[in-house]
C-alpha atoms as a PDB file:
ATOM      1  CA  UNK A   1     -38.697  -2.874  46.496  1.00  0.00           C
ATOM      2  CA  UNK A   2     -36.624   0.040  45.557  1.00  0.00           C
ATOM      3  CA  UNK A   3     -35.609   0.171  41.227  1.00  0.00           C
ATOM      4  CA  UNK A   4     -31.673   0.840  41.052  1.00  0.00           C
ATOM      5  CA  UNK A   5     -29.574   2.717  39.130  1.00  0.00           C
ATOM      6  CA  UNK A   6     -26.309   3.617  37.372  1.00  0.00           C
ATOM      7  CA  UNK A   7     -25.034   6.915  36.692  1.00  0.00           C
ATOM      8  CA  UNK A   8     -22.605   7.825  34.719  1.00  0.00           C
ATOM      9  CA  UNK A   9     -21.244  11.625  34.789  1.00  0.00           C
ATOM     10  CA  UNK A  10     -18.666  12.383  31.629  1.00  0.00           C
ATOM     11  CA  UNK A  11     -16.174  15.359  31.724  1.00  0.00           C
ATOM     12  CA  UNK A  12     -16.040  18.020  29.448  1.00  0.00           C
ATOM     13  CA  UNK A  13     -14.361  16.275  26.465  1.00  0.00           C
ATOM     14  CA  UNK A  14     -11.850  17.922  24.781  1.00  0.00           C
ATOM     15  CA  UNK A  15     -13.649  17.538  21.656  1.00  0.00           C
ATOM     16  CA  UNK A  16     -17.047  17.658  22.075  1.00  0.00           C
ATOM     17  CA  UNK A  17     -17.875  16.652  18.441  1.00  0.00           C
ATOM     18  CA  UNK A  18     -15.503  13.572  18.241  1.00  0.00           C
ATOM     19  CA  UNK A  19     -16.881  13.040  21.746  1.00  0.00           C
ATOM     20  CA  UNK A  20     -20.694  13.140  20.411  1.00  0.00           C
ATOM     21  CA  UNK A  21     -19.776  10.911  17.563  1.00  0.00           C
ATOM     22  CA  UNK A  22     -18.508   8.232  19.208  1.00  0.00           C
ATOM     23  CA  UNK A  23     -20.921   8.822  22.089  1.00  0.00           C
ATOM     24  CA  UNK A  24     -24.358   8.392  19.852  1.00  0.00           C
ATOM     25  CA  UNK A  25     -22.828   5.769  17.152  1.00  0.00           C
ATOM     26  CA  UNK A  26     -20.765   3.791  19.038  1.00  0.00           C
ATOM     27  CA  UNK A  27     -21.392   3.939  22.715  1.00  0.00           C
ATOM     28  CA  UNK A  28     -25.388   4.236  22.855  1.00  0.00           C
ATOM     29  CA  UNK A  29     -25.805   0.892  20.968  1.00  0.00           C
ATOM     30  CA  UNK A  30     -23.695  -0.865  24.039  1.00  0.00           C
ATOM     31  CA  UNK A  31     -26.313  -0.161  26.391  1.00  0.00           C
ATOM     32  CA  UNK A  32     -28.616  -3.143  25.563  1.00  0.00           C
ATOM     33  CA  UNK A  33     -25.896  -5.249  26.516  1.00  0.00           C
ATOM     34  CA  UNK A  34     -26.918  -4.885  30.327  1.00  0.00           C
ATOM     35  CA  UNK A  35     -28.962  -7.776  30.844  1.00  0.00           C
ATOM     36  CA  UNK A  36     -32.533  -6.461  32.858  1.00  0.00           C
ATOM     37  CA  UNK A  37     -32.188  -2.576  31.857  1.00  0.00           C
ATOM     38  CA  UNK A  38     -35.528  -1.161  32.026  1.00  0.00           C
ATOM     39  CA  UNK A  39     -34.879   2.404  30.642  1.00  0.00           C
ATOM     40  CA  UNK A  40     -32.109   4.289  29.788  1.00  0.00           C
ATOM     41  CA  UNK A  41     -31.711   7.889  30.224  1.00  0.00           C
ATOM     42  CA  UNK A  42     -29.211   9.947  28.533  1.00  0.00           C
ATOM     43  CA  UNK A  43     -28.933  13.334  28.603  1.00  0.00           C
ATOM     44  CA  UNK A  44     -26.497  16.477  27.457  1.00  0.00           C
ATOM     45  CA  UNK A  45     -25.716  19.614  30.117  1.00  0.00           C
ATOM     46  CA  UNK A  46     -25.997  22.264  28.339  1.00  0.00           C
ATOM     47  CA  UNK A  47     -25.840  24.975  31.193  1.00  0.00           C
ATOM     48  CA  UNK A  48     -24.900  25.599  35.089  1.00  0.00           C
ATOM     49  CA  UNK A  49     -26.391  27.813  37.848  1.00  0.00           C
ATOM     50  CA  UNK A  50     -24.388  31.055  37.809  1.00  0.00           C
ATOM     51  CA  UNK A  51     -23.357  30.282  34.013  1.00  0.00           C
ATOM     52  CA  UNK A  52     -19.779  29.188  33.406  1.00  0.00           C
ATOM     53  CA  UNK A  53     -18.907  25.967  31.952  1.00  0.00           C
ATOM     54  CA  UNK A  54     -20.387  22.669  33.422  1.00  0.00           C
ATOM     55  CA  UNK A  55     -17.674  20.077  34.397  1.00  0.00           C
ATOM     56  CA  UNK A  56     -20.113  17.558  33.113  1.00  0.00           C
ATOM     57  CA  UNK A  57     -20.807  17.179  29.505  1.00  0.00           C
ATOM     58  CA  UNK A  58     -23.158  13.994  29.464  1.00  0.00           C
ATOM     59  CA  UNK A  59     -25.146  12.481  32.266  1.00  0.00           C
ATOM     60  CA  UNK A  60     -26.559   8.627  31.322  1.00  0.00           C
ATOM     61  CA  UNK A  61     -28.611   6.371  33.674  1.00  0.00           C
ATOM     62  CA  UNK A  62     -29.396   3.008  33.789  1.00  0.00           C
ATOM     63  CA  UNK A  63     -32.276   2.058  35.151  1.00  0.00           C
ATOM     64  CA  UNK A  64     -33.098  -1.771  36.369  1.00  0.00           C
ATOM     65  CA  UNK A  65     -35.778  -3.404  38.434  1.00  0.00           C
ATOM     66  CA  UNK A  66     -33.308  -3.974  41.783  1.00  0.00           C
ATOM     67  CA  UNK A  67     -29.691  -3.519  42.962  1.00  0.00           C
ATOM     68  CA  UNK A  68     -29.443  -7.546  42.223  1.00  0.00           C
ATOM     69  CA  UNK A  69     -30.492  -7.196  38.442  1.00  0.00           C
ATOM     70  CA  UNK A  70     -28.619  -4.154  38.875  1.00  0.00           C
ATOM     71  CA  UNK A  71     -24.994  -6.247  40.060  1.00  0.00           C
ATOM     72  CA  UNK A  72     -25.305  -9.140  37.962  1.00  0.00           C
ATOM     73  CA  UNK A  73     -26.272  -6.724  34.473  1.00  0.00           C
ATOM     74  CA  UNK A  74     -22.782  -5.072  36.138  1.00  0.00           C
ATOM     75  CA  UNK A  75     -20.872  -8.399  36.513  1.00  0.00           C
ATOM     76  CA  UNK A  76     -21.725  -9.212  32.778  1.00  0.00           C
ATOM     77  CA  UNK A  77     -18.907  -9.433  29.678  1.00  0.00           C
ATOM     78  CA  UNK A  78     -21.219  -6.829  27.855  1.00  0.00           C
ATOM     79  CA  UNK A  79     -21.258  -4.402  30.372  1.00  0.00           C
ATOM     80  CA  UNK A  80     -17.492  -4.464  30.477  1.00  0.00           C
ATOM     81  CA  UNK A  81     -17.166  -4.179  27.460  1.00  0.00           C
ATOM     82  CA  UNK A  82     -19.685  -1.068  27.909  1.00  0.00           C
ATOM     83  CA  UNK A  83     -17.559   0.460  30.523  1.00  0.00           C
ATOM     84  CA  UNK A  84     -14.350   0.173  28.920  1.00  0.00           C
ATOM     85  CA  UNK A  85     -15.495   1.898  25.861  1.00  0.00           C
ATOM     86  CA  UNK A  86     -16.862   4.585  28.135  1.00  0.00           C
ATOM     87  CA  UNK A  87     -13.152   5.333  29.587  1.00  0.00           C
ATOM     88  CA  UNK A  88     -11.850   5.100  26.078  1.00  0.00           C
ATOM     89  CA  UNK A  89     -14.098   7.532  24.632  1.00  0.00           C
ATOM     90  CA  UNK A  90     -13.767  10.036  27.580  1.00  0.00           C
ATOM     91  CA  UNK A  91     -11.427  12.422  26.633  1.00  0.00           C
ATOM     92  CA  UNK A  92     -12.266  15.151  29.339  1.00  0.00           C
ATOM     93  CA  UNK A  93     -10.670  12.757  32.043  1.00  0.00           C
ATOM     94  CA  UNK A  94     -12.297   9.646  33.689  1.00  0.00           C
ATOM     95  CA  UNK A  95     -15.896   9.313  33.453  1.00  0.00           C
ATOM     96  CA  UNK A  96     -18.009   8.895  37.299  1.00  0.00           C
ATOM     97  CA  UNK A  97     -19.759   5.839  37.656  1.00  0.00           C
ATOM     98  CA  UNK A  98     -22.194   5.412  40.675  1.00  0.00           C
ATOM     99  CA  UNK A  99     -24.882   2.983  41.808  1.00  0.00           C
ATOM    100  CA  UNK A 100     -27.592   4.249  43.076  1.00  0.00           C
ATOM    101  CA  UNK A 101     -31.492   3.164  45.125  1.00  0.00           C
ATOM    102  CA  UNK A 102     -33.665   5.004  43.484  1.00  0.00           C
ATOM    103  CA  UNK A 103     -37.176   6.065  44.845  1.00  0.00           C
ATOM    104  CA  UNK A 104     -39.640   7.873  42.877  1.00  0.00           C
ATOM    105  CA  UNK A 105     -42.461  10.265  43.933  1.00  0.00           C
ATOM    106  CA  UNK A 106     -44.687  11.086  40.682  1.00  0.00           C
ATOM    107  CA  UNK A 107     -46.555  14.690  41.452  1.00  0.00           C
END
């Protein structure tokens, strides 16, 4: 059985140090609140092919044993709460949010 996943691409912010702030203190601790997460994978962009600014500023997934742990983690009070915060915290514009399958190859 394919793991699932949710991605969640932020913008630029406007102000990346208010953004960090309230990214690490206040929005990382949220995460547990997504009932069957297996791992949790955050990570900053700090560059793009052919240089220029990224449009992305923070990539986090959520990782879960199957799309069903996956939509009723999603359905949850604590993962709405998660997601509004998200919005609210996104100052570059609206964050992306996308379920994924995920398949792994390990080399």
């Amino acid at each position: 059985m394919a793991g699932a996943k949710i991605v969640v691409l932020y913008p630029r912010p406007s102000d990346v140090d208010v953004f960090e702030k309230a990214y690490t203190q206040d929005h990382v601790p949220l995460v547990p609140k997504f009932k069957g997460i297996t791992k949790f994978i955050q990570s900053k962009v700090i560059g793009a092919p052919g240089g220029g600014t990224p449009a992305f500023h923070r990539i986090a997934e959520l990782h879960f044993p199957s799309m069903d742990t996956l939509n009723e983690a999603a359905a949850s009070a604590g993962a709405q709460e998660a997601v509004a915060h998200a919005v609210s915290i996104s100052t570059g514009g609206a964050p992306v949010f996308l379920v994924c399958e995920e398949e792994t190859r390990t080399f």
